[in-house]
C-alpha atoms as a PDB file:
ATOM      1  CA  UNK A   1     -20.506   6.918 -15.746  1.00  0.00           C
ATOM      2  CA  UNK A   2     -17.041   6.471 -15.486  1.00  0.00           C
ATOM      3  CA  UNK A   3     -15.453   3.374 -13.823  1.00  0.00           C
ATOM      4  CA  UNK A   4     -12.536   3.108 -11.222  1.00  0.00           C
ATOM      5  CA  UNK A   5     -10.722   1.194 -14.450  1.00  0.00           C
ATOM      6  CA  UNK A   6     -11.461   4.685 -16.703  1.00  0.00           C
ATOM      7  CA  UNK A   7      -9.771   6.840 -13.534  1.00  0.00           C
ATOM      8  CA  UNK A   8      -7.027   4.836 -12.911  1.00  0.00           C
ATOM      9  CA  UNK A   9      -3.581   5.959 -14.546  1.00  0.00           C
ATOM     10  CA  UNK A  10      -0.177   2.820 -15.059  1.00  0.00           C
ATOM     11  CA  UNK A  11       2.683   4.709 -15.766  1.00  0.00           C
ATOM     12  CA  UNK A  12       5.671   2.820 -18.000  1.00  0.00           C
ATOM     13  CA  UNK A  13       7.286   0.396 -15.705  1.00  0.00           C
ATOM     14  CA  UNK A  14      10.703   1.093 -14.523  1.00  0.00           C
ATOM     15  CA  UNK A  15      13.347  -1.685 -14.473  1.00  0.00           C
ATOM     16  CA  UNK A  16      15.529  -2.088 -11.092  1.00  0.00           C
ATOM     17  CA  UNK A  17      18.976  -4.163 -10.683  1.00  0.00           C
ATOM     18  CA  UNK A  18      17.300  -7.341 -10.209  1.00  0.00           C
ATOM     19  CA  UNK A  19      14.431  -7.683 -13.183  1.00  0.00           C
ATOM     20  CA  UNK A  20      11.880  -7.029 -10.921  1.00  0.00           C
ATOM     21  CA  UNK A  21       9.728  -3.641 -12.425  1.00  0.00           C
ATOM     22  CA  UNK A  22       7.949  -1.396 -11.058  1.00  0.00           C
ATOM     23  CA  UNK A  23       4.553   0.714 -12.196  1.00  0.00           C
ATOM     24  CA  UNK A  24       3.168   4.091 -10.710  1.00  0.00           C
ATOM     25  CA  UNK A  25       0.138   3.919 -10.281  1.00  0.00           C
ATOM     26  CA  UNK A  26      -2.826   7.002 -10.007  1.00  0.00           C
ATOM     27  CA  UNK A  27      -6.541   7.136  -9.437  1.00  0.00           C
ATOM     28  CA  UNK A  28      -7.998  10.233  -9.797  1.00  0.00           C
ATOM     29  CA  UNK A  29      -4.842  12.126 -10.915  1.00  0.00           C
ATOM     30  CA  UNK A  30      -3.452  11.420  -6.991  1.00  0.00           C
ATOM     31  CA  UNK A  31      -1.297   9.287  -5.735  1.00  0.00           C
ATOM     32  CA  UNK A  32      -4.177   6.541  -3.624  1.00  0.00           C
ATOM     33  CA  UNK A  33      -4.102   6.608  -0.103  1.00  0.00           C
ATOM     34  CA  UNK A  34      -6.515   5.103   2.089  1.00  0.00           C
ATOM     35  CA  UNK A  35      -7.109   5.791   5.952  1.00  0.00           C
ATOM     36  CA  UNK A  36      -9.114   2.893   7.839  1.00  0.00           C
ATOM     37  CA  UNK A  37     -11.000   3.346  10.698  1.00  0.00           C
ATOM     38  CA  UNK A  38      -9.767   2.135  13.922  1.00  0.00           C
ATOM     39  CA  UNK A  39      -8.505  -1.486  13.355  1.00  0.00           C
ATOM     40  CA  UNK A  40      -6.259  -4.157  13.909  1.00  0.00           C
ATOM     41  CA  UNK A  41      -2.582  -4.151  13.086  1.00  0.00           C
ATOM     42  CA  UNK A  42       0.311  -7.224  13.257  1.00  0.00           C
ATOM     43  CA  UNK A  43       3.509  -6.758  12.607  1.00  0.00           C
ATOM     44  CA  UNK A  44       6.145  -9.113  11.343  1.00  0.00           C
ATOM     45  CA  UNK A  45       8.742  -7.013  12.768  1.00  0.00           C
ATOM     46  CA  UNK A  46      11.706  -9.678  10.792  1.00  0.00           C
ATOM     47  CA  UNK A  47      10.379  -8.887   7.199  1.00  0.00           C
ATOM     48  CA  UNK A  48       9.188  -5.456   7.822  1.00  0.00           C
ATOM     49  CA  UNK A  49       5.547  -6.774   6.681  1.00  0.00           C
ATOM     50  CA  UNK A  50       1.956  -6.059   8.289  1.00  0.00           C
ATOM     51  CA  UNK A  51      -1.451  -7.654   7.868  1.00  0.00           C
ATOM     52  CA  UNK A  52      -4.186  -4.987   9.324  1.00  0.00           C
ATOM     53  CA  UNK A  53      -7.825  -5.915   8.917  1.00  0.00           C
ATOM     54  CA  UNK A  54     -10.058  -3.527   6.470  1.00  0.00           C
ATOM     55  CA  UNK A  55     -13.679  -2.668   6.209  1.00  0.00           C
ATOM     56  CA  UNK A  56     -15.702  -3.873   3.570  1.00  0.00           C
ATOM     57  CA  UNK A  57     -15.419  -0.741   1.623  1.00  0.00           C
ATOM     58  CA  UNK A  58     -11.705  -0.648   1.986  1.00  0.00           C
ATOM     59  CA  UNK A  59     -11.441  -4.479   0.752  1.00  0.00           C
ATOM     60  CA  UNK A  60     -13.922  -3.881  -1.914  1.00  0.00           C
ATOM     61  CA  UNK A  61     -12.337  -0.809  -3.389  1.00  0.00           C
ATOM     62  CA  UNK A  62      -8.870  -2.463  -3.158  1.00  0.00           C
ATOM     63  CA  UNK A  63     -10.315  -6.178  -5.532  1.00  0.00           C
ATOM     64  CA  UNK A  64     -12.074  -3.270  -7.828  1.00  0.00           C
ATOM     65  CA  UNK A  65      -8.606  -1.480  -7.997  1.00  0.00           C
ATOM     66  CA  UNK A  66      -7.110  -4.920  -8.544  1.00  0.00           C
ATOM     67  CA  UNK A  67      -9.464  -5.777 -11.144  1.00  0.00           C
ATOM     68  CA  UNK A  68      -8.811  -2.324 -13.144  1.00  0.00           C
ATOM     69  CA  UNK A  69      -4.975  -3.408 -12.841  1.00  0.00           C
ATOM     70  CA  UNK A  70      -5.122  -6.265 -14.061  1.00  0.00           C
ATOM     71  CA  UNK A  71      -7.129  -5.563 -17.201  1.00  0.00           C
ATOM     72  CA  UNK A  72      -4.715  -2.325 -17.771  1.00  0.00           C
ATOM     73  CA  UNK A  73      -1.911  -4.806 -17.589  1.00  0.00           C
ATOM     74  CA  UNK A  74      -2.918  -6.768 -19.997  1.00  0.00           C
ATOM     75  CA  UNK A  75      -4.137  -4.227 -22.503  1.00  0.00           C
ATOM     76  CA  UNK A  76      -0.420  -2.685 -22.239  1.00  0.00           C
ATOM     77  CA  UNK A  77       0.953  -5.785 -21.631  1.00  0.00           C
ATOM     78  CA  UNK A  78       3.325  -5.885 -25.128  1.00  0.00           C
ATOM     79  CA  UNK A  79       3.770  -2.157 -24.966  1.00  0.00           C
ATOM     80  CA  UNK A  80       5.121  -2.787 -21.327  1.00  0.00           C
ATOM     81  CA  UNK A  81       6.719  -6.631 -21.955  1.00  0.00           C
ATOM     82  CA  UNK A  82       7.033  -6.462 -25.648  1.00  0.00           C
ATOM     83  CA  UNK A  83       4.515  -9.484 -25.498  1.00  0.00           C
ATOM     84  CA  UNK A  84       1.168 -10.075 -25.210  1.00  0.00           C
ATOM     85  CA  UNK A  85      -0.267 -11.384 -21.780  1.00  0.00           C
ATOM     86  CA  UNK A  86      -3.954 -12.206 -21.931  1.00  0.00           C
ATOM     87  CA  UNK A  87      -6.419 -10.989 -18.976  1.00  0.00           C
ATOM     88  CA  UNK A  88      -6.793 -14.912 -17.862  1.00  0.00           C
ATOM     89  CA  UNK A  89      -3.125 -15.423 -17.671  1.00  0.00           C
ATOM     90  CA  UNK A  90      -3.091 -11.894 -15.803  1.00  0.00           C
ATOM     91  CA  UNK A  91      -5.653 -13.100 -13.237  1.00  0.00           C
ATOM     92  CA  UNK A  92      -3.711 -16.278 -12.565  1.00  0.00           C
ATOM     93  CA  UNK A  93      -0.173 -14.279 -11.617  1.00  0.00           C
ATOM     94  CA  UNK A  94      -1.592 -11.422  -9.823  1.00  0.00           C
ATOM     95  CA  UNK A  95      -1.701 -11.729  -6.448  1.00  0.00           C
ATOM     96  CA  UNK A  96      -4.472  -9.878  -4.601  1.00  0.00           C
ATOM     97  CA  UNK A  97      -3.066  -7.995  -1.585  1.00  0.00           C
ATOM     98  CA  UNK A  98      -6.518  -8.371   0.850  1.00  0.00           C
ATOM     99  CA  UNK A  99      -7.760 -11.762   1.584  1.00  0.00           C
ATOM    100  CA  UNK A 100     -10.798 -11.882   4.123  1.00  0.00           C
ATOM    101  CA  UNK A 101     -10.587  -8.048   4.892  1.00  0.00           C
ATOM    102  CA  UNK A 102      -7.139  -8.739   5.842  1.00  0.00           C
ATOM    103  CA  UNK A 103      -4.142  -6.243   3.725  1.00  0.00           C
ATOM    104  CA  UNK A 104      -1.454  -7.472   3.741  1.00  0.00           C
ATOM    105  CA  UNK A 105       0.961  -4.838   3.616  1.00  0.00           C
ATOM    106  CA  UNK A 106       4.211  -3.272   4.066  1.00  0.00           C
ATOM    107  CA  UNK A 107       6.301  -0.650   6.767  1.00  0.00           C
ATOM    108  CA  UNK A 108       9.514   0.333   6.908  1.00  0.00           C
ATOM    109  CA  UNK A 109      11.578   3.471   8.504  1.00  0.00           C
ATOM    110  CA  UNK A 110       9.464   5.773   6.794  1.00  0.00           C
ATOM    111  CA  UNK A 111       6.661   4.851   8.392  1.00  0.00           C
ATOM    112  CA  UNK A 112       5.024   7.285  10.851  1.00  0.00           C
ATOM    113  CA  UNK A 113       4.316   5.019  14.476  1.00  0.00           C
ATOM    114  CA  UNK A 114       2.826   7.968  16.828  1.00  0.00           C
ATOM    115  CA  UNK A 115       0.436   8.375  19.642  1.00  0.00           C
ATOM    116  CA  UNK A 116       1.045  11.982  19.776  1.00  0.00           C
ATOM    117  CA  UNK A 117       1.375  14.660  17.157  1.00  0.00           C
ATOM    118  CA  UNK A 118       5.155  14.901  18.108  1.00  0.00           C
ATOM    119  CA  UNK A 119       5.965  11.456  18.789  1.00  0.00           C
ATOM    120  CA  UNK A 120       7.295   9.724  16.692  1.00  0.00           C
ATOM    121  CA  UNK A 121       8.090   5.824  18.008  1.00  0.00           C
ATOM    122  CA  UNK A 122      10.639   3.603  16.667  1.00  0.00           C
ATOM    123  CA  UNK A 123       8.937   0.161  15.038  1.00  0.00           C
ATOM    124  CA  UNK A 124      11.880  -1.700  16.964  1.00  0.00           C
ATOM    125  CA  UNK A 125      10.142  -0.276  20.139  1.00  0.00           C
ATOM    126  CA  UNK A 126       6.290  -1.502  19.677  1.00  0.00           C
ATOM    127  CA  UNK A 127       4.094  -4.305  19.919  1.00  0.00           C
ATOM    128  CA  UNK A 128       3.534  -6.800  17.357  1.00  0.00           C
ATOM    129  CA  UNK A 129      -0.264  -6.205  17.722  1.00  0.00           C
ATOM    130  CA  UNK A 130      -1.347  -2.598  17.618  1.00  0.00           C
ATOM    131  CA  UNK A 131      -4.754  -1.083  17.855  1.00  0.00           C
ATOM    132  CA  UNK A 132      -5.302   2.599  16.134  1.00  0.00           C
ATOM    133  CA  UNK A 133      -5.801   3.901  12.557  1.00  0.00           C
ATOM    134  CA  UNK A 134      -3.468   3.898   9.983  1.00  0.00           C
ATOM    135  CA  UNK A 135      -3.110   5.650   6.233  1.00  0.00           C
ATOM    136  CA  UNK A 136      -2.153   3.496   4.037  1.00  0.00           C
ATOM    137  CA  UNK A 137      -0.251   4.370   0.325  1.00  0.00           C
ATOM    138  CA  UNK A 138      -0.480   2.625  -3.077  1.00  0.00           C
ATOM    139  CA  UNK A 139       3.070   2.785  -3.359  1.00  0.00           C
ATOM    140  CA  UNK A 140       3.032   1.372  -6.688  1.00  0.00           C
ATOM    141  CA  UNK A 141       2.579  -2.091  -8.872  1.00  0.00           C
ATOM    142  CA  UNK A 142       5.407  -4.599  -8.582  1.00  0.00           C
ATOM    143  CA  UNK A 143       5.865  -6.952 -11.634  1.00  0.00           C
ATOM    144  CA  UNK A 144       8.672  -9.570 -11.086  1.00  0.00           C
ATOM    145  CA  UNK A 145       9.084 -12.689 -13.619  1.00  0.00           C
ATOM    146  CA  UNK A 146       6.329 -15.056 -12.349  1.00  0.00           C
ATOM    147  CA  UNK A 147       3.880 -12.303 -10.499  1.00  0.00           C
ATOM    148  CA  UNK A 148       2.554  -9.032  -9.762  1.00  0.00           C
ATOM    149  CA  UNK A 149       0.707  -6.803  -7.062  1.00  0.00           C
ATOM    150  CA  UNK A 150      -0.189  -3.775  -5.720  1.00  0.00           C
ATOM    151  CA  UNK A 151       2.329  -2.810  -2.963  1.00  0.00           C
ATOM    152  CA  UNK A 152       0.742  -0.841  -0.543  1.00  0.00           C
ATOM    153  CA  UNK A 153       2.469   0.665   2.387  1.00  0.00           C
ATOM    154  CA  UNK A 154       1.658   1.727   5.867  1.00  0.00           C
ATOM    155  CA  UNK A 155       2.313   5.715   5.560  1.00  0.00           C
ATOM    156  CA  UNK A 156       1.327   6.579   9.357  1.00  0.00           C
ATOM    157  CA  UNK A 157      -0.013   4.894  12.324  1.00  0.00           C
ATOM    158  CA  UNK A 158      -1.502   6.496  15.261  1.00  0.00           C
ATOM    159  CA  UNK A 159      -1.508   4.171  17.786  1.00  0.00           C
ATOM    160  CA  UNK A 160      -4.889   4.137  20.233  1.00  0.00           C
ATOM    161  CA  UNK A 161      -4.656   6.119  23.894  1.00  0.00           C
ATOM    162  CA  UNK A 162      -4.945   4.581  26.957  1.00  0.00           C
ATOM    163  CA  UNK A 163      -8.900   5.730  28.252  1.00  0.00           C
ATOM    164  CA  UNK A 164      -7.752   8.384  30.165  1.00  0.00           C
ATOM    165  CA  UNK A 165      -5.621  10.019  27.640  1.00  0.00           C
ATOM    166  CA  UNK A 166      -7.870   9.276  24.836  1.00  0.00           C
ATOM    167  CA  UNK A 167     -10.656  10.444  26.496  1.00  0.00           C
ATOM    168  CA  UNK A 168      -8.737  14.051  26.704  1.00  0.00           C
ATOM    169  CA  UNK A 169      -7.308  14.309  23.069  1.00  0.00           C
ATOM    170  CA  UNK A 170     -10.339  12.456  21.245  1.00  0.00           C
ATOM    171  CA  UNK A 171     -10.752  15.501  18.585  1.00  0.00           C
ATOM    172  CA  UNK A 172      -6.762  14.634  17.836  1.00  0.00           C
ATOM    173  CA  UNK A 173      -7.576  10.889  16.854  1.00  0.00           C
ATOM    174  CA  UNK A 174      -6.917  11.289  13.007  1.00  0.00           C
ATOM    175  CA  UNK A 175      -4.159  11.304  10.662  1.00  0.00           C
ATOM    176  CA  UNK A 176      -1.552  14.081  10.823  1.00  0.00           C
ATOM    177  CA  UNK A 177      -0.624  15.582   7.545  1.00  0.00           C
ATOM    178  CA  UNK A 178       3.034  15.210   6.951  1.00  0.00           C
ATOM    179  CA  UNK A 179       5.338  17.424   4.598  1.00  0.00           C
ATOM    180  CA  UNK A 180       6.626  14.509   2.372  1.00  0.00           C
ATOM    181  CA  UNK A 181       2.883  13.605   1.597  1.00  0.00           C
ATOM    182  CA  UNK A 182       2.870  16.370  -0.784  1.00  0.00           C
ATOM    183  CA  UNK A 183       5.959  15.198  -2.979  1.00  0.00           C
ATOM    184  CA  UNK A 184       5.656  12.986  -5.875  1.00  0.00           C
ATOM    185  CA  UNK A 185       6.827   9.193  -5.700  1.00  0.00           C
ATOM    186  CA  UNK A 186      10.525   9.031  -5.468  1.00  0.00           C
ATOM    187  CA  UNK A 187      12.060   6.249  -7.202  1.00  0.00           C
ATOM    188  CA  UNK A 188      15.292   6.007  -5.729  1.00  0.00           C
ATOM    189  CA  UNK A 189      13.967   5.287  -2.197  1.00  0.00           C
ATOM    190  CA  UNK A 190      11.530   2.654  -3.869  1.00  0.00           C
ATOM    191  CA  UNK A 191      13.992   1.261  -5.943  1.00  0.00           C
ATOM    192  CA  UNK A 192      16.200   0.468  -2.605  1.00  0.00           C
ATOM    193  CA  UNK A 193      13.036  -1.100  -1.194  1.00  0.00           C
ATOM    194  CA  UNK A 194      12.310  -3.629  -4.192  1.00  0.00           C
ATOM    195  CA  UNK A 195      16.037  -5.188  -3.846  1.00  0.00           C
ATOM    196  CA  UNK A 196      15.516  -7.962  -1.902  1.00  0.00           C
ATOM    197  CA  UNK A 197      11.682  -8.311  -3.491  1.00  0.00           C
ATOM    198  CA  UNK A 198       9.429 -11.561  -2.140  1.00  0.00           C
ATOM    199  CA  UNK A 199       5.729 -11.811  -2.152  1.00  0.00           C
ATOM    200  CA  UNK A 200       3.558 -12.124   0.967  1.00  0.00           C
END
């Protein structure tokens, strides 16, 4: 029986401008996306950074990802780093991305704030504290000089309908499918995002 460790793909990191590297990561031969059920969802609006609450299954999935990561990591570690980095020095630098079924996670312009199929709503123009289900992205691993972790990023969020409203379009209450969700990762864009790196 296979493990998620077996299915799970780390590309060669890439190197951006400021020494901070970055890892594609697959599962499955996709790119991982996850979409929650309806949840929680604070924004830090400042640092274009979110913390949405998970199920169990989400959380769990996420620490067995982690834990797959991390031992890939270290098996490629002087291949990657041109040094070796042991599994327990691994698990003391990584930094788990879901603490108490809490994400903590990451949006930006790209991300997809709607109601509607056709609505598209500026994150300049919500509430810190939204309610509605969201599809998150692995977007990939981030490996700066002292650290490392899973970025994952808030691909769409479909905010939840007043009662009235809700109660009309309740067959409509998933995730849309977007065009750019067929493309493969484009470093450029992620590249740009990783400048000004910092951890939670």
């Amino acid at each position: 029986m296979e493990t998620i460790k077996d299915e799970t793909q780390v590309y060669d990191p890439i190197r951006t401008n400021n020494d901070v590297y970055y890892s594609k990561v697959m599962y499955k031969n996709a790119e991982i996306t996850i979409q929650t059920d309806k949840t929680n969802l604070n924004l830090n609006k400042d640092r274009n950074k979110a913390k949405i609450k998970v199920s169990d299954k989400i959380s769990n999935f996420i620490k067995s990802l982690s834990k797959a990561i991390i031992e890939i990591t270290s098996e490629k570690s002087e291949h990657f780093f041109g040094k070796v980095i042991t599994i327990e020095d691994c698990e003391t630098i990584y930094k788990e991305a879901v603490v108490d079924n809490t994400l903590h996670c990451f949006f930006d312009e790209d991300t997809y704030f709607y109601r509607s199929k056709n609505e598209k709503i500026n994150s300049e123009n919500l509430d810190t504290e939204l309610e509605g289900i969201a599809l998150l992205k692995c977007s990939a691993i981030v490996y700066t000089k002292h650290s490392f972790f899973i970025r994952w990023e808030i691909s769409q969020f479909k905010m939840k309908q007043d009662k009235k409203v809700e109660n009309t379009h309740l067959k409509e209450y998933s995730i849309k499918d977007l065009p750019e969700h067929d493309n493969p990762m484009d470093g450029d864009p992620l590249i740009k995002k990783l400048e000004e790196i910092c951890l939670f």
